[in-house]
N, C-alpha and C. Protein backbone atom coordinates (compact mmCIF):
# COMPACT_ATOMS: atom_id res chain seq x y z
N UNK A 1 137.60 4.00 52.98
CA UNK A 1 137.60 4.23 54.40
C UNK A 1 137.41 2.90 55.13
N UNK A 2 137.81 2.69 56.19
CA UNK A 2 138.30 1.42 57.19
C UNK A 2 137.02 1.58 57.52
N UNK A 3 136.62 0.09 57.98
CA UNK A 3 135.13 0.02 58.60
C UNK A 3 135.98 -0.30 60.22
N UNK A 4 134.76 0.72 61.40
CA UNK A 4 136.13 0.24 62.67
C UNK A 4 135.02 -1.20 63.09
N UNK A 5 135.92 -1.86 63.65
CA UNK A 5 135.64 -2.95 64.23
C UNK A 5 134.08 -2.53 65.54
N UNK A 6 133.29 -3.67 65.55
CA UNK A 6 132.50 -3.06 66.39
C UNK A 6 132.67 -3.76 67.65
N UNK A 7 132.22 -2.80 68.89
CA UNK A 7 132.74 -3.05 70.34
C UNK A 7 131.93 -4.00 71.21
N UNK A 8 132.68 -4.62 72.29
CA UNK A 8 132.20 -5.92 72.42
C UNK A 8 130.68 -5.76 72.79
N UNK A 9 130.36 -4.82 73.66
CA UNK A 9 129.05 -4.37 73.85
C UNK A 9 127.80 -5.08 72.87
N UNK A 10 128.42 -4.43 71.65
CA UNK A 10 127.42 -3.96 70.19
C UNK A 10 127.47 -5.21 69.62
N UNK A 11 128.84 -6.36 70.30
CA UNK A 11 128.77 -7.65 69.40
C UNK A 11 127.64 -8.40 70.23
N UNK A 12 127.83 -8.24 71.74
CA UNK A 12 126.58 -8.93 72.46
C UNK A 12 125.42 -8.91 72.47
N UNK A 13 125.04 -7.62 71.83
CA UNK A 13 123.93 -7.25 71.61
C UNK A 13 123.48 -7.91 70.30
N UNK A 14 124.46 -8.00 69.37
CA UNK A 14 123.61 -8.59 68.15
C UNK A 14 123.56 -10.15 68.54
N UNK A 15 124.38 -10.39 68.96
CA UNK A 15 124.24 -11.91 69.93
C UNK A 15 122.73 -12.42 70.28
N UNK A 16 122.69 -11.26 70.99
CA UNK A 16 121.16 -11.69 71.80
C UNK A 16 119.86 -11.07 70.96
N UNK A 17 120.30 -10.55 70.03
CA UNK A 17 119.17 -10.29 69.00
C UNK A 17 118.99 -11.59 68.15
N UNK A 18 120.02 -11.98 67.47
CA UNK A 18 119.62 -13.07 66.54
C UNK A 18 119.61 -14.72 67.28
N UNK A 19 120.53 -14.25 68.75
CA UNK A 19 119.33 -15.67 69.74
C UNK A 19 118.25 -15.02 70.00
N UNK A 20 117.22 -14.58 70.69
CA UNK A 20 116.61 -14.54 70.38
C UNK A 20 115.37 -14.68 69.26
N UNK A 21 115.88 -14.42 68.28
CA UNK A 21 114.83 -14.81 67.02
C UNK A 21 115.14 -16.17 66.31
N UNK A 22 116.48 -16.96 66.91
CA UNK A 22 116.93 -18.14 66.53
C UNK A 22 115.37 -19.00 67.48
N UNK A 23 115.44 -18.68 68.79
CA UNK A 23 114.60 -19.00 70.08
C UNK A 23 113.38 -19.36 69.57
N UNK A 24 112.94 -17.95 68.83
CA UNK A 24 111.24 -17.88 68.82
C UNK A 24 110.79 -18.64 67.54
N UNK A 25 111.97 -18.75 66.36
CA UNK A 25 111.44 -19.40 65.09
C UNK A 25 111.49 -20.78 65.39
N UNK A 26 111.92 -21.24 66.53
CA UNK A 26 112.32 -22.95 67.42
C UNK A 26 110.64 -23.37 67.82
N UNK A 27 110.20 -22.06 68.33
CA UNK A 27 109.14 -22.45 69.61
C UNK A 27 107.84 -22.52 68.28
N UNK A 28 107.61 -21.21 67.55
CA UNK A 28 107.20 -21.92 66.40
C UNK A 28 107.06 -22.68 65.82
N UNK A 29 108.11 -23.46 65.11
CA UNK A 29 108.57 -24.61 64.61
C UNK A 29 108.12 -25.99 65.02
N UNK A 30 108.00 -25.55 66.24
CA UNK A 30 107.46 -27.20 67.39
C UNK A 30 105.89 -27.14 66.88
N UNK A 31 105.18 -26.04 66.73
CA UNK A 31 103.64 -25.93 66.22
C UNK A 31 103.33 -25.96 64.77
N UNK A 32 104.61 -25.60 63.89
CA UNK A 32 104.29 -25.56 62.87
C UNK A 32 105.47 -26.04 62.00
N UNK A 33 105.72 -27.05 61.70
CA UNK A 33 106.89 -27.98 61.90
C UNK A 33 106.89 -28.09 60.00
N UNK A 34 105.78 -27.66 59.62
CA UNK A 34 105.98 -27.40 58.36
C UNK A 34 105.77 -26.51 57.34
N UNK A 35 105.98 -25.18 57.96
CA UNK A 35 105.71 -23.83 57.20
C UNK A 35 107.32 -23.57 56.76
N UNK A 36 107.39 -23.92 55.54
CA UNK A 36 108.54 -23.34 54.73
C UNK A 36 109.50 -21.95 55.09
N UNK A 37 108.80 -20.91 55.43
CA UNK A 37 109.03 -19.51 55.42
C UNK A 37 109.63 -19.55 57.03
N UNK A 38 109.07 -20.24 57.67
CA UNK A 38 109.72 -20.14 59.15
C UNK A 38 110.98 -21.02 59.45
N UNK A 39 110.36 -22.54 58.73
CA UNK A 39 112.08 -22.92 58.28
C UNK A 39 112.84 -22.03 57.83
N UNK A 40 113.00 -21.83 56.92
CA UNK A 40 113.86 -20.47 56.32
C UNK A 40 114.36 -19.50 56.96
N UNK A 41 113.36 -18.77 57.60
CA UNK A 41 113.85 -17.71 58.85
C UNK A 41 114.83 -18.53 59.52
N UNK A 42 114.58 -19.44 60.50
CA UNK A 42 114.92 -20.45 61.59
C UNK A 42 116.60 -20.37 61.17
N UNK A 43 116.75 -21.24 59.75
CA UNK A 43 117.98 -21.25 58.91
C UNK A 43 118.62 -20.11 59.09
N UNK A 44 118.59 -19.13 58.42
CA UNK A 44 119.01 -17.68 58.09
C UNK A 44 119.66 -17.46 59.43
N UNK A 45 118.77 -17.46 60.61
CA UNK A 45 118.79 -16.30 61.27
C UNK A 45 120.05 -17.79 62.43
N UNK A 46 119.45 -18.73 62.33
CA UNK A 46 120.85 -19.63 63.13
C UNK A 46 122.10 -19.35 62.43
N UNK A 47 122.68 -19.40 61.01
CA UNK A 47 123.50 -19.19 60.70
C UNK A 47 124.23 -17.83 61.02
N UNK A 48 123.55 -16.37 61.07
CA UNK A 48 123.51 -15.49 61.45
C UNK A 48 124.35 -15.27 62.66
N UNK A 49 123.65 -16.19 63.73
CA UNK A 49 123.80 -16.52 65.06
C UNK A 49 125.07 -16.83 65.11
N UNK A 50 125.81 -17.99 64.49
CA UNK A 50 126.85 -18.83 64.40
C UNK A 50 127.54 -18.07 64.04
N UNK A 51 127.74 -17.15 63.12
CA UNK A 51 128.90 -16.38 62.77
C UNK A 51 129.06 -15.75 63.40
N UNK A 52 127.92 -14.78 64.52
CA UNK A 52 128.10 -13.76 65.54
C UNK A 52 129.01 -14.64 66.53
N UNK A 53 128.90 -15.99 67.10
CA UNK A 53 129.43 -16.18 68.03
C UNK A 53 130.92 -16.63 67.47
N UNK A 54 131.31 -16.99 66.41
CA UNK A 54 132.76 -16.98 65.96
C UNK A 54 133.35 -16.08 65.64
N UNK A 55 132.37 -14.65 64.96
CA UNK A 55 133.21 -13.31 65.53
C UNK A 55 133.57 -12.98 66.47
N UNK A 56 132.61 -13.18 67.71
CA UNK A 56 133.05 -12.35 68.78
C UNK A 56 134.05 -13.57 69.41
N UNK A 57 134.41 -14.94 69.42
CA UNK A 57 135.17 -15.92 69.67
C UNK A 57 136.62 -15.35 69.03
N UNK A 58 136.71 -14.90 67.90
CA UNK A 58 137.62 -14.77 67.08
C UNK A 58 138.42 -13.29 67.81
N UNK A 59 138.04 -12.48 68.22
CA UNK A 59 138.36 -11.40 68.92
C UNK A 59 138.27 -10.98 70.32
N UNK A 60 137.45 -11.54 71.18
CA UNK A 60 137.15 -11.28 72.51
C UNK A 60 137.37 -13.23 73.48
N UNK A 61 137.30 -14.46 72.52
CA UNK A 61 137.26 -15.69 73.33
C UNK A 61 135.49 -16.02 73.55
N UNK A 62 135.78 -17.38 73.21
CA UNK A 62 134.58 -17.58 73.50
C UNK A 62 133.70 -17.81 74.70
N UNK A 63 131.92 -17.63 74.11
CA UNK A 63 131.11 -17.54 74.67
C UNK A 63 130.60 -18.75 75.50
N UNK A 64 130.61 -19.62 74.90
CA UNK A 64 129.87 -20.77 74.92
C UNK A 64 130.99 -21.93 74.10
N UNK A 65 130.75 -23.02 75.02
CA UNK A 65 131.36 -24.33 74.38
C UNK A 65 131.26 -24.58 72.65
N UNK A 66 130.67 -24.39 72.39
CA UNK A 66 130.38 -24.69 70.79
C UNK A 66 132.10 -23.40 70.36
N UNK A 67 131.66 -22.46 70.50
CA UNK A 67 133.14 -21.55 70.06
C UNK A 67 134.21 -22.20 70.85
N UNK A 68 134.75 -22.35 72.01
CA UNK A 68 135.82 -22.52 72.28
C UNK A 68 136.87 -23.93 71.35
N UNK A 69 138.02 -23.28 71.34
CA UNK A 69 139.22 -24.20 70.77
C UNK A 69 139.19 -25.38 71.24
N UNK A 70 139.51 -26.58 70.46
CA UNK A 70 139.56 -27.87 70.79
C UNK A 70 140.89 -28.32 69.94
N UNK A 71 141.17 -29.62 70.34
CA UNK A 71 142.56 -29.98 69.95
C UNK A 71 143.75 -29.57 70.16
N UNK A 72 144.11 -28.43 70.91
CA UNK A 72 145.01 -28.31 71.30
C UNK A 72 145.75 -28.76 72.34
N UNK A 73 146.58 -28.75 73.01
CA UNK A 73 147.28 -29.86 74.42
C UNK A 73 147.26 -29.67 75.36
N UNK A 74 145.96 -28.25 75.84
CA UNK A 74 145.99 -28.14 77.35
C UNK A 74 144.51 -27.56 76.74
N UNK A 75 143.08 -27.59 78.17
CA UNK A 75 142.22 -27.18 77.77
C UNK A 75 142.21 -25.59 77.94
N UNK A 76 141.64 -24.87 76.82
CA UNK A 76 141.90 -23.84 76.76
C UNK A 76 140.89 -22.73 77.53
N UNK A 77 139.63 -23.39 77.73
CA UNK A 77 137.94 -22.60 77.93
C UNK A 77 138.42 -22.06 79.40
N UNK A 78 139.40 -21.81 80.40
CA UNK A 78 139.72 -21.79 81.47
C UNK A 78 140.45 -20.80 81.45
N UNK A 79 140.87 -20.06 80.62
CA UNK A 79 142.14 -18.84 80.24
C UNK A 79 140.74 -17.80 79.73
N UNK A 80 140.03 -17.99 79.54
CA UNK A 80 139.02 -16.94 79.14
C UNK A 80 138.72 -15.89 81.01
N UNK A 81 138.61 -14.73 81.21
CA UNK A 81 138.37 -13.84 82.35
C UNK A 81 136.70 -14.17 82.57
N UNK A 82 136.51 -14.92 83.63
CA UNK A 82 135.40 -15.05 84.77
C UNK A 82 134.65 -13.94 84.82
N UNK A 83 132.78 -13.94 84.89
CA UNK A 83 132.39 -12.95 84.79
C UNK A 83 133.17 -12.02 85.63
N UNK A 84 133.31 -12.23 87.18
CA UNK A 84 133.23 -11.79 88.30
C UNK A 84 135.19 -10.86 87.96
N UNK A 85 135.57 -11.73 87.11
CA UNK A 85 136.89 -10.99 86.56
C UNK A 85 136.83 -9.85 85.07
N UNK A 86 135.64 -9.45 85.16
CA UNK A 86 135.52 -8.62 84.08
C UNK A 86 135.16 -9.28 82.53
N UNK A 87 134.86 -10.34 82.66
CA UNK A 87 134.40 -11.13 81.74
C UNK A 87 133.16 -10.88 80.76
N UNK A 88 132.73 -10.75 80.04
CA UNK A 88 131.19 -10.46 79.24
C UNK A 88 130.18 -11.46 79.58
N UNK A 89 129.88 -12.32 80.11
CA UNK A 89 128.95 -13.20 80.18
C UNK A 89 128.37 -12.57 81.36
């Protein structure tokens, strides 16, 4: 059975779940700059992060500068729909 793709909603949402916990293992980190286990989290859960935003880049356009296309011959981050145009941000 096909797994269905999940909707942009449900991609933003995991978005802001694993920023979020990308956020808090940061603010941690500044106090405890050497607890193994929170490094680790920190790791995990950024990578996590990174793939959420190249999924939802990969299907909906990106979020944020880090996803958008580079190298190509016209800038592209400008063809993405404006919140105020129905945009997700």
């Amino acid at each position: 059975m096909a797994q269905r793709q999940p909707t942009r909603k449900q991609m933003l949402s995991w978005i802001n779940m694993v920023s979020f916990a990308v956020v808090e293992a940061s603010l941690y980190l500044d106090t405890h700059p050497t607890d193994p286990t929170a490094l680790a989290y920190f790791r995990e859960y950024s990578q996590l992060r990174r793939q959420a935003l190249d999924d939802y880049a990969a299907i909906y356009g990106p979020l944020n500068l880090d996803t958008a296309p580079t190298g190509q011959e016209r800038w592209e981050w400008i063809n993405q729909p404006w919140p105020w145009e129905g945009g997700a941000c």
